[in-house]
Structures are given as structure tokens and as C-alpha cells.
N, C-alpha and C. Protein backbone atom coordinates (compact mmCIF):
# COMPACT_ATOMS: atom_id res chain seq x y z
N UNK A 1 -59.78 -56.66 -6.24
CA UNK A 1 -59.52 -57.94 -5.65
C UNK A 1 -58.93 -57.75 -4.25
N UNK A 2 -58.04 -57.39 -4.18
CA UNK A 2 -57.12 -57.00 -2.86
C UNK A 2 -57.55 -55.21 -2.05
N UNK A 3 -57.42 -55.37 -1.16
CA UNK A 3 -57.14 -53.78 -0.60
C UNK A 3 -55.61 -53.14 -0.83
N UNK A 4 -55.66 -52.39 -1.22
CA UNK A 4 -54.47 -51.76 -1.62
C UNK A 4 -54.63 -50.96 -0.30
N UNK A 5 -53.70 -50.52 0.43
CA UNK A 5 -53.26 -49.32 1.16
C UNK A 5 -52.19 -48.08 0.89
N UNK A 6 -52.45 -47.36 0.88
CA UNK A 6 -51.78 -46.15 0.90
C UNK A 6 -51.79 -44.86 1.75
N UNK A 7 -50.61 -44.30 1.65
CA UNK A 7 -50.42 -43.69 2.74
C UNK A 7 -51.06 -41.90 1.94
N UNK A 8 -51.29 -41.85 3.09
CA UNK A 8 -52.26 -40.39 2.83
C UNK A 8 -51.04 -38.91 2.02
N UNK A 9 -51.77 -38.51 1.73
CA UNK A 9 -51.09 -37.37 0.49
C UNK A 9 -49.84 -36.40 1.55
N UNK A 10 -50.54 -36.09 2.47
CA UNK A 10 -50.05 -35.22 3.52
C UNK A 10 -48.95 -35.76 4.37
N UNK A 11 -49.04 -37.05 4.17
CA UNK A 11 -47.82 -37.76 5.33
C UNK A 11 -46.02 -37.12 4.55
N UNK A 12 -46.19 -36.96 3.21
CA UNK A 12 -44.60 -36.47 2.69
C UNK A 12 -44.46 -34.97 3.43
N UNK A 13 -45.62 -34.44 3.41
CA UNK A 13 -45.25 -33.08 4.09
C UNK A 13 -44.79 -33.28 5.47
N UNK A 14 -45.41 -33.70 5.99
CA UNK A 14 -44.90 -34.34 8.07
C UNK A 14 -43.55 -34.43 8.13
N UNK A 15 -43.37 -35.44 6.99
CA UNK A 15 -41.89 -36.23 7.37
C UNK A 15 -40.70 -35.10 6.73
N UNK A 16 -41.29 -34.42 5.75
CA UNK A 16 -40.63 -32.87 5.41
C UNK A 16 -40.36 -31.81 6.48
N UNK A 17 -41.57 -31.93 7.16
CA UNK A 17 -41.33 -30.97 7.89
C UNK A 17 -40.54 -30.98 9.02
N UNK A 18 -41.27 -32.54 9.97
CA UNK A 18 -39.94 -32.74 10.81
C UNK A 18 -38.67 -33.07 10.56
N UNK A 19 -38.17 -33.32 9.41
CA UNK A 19 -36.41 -33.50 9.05
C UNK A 19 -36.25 -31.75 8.93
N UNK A 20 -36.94 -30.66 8.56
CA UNK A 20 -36.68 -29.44 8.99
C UNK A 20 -36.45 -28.97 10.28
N UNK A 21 -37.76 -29.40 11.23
CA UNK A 21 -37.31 -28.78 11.97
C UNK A 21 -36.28 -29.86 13.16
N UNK A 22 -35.91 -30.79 13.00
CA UNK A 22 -35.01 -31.50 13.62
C UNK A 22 -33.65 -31.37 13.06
N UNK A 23 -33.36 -30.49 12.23
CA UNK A 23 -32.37 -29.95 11.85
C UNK A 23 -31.75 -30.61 9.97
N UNK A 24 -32.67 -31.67 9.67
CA UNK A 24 -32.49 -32.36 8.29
C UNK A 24 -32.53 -31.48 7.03
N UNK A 25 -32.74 -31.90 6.00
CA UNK A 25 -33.00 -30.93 4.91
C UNK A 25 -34.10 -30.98 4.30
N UNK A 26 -34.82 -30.13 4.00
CA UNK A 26 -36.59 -30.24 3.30
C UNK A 26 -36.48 -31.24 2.20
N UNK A 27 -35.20 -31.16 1.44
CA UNK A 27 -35.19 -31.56 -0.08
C UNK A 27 -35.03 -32.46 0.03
N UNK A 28 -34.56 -32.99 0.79
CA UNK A 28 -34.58 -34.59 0.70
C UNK A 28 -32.81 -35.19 0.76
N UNK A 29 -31.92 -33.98 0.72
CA UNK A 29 -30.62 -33.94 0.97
C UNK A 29 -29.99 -35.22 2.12
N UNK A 30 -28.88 -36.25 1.78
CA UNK A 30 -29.04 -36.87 2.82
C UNK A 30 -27.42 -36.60 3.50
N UNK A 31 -27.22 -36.33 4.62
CA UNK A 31 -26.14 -36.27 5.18
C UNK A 31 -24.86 -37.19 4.66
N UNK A 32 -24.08 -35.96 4.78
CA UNK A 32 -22.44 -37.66 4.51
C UNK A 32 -22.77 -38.50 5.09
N UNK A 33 -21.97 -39.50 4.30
CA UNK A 33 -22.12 -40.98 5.04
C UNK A 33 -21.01 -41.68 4.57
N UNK A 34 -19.59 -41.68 5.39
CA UNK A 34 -18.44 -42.39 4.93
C UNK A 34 -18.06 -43.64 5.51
N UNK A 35 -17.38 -44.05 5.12
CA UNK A 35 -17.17 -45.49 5.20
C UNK A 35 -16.19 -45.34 6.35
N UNK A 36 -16.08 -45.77 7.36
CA UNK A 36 -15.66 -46.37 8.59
C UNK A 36 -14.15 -45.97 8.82
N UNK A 37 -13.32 -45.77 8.97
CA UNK A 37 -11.89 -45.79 9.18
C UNK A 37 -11.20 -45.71 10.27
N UNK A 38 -10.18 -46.72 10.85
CA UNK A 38 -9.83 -46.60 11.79
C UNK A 38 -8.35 -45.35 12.22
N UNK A 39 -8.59 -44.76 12.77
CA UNK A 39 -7.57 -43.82 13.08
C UNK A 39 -5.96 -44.40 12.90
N UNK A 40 -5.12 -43.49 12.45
CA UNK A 40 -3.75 -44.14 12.21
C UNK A 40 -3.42 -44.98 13.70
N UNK A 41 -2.90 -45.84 13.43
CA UNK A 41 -1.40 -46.61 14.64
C UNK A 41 -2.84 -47.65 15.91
N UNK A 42 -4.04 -47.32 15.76
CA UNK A 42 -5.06 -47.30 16.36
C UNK A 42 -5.45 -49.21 16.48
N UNK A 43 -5.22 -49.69 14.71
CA UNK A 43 -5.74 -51.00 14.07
C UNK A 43 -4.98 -52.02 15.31
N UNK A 44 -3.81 -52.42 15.32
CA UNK A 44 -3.39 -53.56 16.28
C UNK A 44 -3.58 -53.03 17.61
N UNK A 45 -3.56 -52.36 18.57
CA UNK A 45 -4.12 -52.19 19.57
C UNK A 45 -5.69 -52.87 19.85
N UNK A 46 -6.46 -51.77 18.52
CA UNK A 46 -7.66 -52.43 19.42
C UNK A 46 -8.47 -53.48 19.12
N UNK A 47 -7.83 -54.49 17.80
CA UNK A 47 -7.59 -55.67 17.60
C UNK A 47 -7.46 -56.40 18.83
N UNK A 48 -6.40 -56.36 19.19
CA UNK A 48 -5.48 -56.69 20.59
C UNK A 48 -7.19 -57.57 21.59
N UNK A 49 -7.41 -56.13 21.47
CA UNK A 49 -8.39 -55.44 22.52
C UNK A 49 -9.76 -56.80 22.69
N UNK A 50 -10.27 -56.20 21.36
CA UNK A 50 -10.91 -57.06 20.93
C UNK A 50 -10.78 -58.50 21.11
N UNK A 51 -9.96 -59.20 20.47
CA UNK A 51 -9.23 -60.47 20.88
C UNK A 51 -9.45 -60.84 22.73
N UNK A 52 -8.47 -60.13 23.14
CA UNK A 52 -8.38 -60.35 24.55
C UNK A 52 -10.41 -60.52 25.35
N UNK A 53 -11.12 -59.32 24.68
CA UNK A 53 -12.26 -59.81 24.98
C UNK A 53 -13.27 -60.89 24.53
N UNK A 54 -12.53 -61.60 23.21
CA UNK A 54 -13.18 -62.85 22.77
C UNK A 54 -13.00 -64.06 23.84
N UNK A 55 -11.61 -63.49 23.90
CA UNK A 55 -11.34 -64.90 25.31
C UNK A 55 -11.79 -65.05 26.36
N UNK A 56 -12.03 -63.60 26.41
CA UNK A 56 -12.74 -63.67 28.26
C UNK A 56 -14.27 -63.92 27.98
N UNK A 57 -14.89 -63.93 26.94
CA UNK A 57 -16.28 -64.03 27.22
C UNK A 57 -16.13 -66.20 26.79
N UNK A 58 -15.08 -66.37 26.02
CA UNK A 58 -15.11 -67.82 25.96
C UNK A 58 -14.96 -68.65 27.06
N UNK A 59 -13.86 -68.26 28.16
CA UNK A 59 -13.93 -68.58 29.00
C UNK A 59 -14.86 -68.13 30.16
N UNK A 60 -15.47 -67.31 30.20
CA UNK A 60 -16.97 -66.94 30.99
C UNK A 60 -17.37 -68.20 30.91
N UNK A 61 -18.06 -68.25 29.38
CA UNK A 61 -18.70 -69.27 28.59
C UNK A 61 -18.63 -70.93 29.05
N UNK A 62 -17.43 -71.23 29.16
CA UNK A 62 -16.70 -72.60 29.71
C UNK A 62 -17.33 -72.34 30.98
N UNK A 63 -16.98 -71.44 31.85
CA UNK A 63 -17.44 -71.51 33.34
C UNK A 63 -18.71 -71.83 33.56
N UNK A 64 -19.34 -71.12 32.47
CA UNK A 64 -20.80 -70.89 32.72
C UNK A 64 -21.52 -72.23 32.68
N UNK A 65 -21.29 -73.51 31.49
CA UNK A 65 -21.59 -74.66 31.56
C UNK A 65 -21.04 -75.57 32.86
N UNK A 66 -20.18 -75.13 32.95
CA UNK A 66 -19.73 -76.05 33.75
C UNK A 66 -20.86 -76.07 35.27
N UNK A 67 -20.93 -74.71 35.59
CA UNK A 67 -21.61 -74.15 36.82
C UNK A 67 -22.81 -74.75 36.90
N UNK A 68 -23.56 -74.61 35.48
CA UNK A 68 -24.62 -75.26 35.16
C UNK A 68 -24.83 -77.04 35.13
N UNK A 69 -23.54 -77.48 34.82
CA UNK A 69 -23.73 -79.23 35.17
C UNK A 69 -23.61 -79.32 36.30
N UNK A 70 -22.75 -78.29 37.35
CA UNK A 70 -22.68 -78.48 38.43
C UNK A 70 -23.50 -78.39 39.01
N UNK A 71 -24.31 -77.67 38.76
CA UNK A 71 -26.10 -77.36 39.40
C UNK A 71 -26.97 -78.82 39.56
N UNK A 72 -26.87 -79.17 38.35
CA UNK A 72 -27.87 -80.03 37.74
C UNK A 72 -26.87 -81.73 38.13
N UNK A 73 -26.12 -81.85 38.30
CA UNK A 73 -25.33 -82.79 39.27
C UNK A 73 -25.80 -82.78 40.55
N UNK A 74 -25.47 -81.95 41.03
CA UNK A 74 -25.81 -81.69 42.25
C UNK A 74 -27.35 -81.70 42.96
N UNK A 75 -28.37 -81.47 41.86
CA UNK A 75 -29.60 -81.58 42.29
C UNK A 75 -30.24 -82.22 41.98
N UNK A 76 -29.66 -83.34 41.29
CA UNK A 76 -30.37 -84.72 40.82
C UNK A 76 -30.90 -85.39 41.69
N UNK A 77 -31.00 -85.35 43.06
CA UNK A 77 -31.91 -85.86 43.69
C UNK A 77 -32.20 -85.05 45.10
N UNK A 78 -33.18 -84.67 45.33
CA UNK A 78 -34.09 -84.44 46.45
C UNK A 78 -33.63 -82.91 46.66
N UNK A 79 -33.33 -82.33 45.23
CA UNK A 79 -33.24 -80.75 45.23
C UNK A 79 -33.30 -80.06 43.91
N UNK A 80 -34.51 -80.57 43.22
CA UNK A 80 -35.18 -80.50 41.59
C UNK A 80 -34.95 -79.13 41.45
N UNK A 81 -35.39 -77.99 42.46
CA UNK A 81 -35.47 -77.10 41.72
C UNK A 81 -33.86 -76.51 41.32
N UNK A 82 -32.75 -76.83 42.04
CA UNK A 82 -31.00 -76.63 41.83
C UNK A 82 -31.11 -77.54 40.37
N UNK A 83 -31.15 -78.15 40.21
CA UNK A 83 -31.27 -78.95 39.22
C UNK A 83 -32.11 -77.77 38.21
N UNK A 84 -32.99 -77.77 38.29
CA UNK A 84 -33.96 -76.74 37.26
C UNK A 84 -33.26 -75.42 36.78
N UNK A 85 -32.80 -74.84 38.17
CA UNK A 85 -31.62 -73.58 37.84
C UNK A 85 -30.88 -73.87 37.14
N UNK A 86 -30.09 -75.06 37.26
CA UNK A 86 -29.10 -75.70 36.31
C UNK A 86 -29.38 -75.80 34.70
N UNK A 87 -30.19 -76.25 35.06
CA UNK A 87 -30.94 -76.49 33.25
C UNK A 87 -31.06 -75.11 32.86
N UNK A 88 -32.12 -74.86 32.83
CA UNK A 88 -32.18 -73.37 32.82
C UNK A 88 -31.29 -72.33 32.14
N UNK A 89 -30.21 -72.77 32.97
CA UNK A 89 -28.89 -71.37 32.38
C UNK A 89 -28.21 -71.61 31.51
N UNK A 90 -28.57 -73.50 31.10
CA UNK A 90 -27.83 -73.40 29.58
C UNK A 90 -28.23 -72.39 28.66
N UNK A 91 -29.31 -72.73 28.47
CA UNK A 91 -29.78 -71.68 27.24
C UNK A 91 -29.07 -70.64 27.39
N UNK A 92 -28.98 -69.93 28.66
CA UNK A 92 -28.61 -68.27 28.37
C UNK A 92 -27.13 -68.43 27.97
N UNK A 93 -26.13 -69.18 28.69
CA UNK A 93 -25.02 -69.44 28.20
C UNK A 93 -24.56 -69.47 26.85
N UNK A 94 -25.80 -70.36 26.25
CA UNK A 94 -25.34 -70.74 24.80
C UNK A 94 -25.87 -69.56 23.97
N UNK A 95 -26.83 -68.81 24.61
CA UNK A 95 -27.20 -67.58 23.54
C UNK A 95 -26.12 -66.47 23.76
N UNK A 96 -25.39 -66.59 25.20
CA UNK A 96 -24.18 -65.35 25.20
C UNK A 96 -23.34 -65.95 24.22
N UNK A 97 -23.16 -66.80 24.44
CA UNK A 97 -21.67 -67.12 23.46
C UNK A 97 -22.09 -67.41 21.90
N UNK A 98 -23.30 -67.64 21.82
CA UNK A 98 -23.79 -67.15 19.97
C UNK A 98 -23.75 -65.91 19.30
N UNK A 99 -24.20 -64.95 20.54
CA UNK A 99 -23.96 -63.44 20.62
C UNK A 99 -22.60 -63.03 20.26
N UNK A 100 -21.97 -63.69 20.84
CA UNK A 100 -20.23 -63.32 20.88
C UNK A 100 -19.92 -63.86 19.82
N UNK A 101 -20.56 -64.87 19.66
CA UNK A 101 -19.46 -65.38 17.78
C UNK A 101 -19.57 -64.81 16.55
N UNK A 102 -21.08 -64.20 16.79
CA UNK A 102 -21.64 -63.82 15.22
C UNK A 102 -21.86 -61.72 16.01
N UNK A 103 -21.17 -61.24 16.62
CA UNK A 103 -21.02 -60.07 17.03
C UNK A 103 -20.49 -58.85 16.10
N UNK A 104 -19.46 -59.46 15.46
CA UNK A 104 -18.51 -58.39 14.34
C UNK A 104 -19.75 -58.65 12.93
N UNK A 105 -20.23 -59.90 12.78
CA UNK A 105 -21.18 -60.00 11.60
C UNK A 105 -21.94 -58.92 11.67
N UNK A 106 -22.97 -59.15 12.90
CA UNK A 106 -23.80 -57.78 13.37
C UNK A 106 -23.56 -56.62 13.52
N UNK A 107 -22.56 -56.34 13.90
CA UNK A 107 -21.97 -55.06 13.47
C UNK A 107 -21.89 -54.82 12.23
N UNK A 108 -20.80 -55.56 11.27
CA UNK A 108 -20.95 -55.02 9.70
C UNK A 108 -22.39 -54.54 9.38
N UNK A 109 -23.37 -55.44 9.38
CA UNK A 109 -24.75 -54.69 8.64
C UNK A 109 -24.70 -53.71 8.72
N UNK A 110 -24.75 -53.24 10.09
CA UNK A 110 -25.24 -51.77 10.36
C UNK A 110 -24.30 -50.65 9.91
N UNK A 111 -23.11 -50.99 9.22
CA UNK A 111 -21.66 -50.34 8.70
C UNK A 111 -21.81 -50.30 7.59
N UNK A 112 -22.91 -50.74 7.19
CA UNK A 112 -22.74 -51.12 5.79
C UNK A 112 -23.25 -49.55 5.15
């Protein structure tokens, strides 16, 4: 009924061979893999850190709309395309600062 696909007999040997010679293990051995830890005395610092850079990209963020109504104020008549720039940079605005909210989420996955 369907096409089935499958991968050819020889492809386990390839992927054997290059985890050999890229330094992996033939057997299929998989490297440690530990769970994350932050160095002693390390945690409120770069918390801190962190923090301090949530604010600055929020307030980027604030600037950034604003710049953008200011555009688009300003070119409401007989200078469409200031106006168009204006429009325009919402989007990117609102995708930096979506970036920035859901940032530590995106990170976990890949921690996981």
C-alpha cells in the first residue's frame, strides 16, 4: 500500500565509523552527560547578572516602540516611507522582547 523507506544496510557502518574516527566509540558508548551545576558562591551573582540584563533588554524594548510611533507619527503625512520604517520595526521589537521572555525556557530544552 504505502512505500516504506529504509535506510540502506551499510549506513550503521558510516555512522560507526565516523564516531571512531572523530574520536566517539564504535560500540555505541555514549559520553557522560551530567546535569548542569553551578559552581559554589557563583548562583546570586550571576542571577544578579542575568536580571540586570532582563531590564536592559526591557527597556531597549520600551525605547524601541516608542522610536517606532515616533517614526510613524511623524510620517503620517507627506513622508510614507518614515512612516513605513516605523511600522516595520514593530515586529522586530516585539520578536526581541518574545525572545527575551521565553529565553531561560529555551535554554532548559537543550539542558535537558
Amino acid at each position: 500500500m504505502g512505500l516504506m523507506l529504509q535506510a540502506p544496510a551499510w549506513q550503521g557502518h558510516v555512522v560507526s565509523f565516523l564516531g571512531a574516527v572523530m574520536g566517539g566509540q564504535p560500540d555505541g558508548a555514549a559520553p557522560p552527560n551530567p546535569v548542569p551545576q553551578a559552581p559554589p558562591g557563583l548562583t546570586g551573582p550571576v542571577t544578579t547578572i542575568i536580571a540586570w540584563g532582563k531590564w536592559g533588554v526591557l527597556v531597549c524594548g520600551v525605547a524601541g516602540l516608542l522610536m517606532c510611533a515616533g517614526k510613524m507619527a511623524i510620517g503620517h503625512r507627506n513622508r510614507a516611507t518614515f512612516a513605513a520604517d516605523g511600522a516595520t520595526g514593530v515586529p522586530w521589537v516585539l520578536g526581541g522582547l518574545s525572545l527575551a521572555a521565553v529565553a531561560s525556557a529555551i535554554v532548559g530544552v537543550f539542558l535537558r
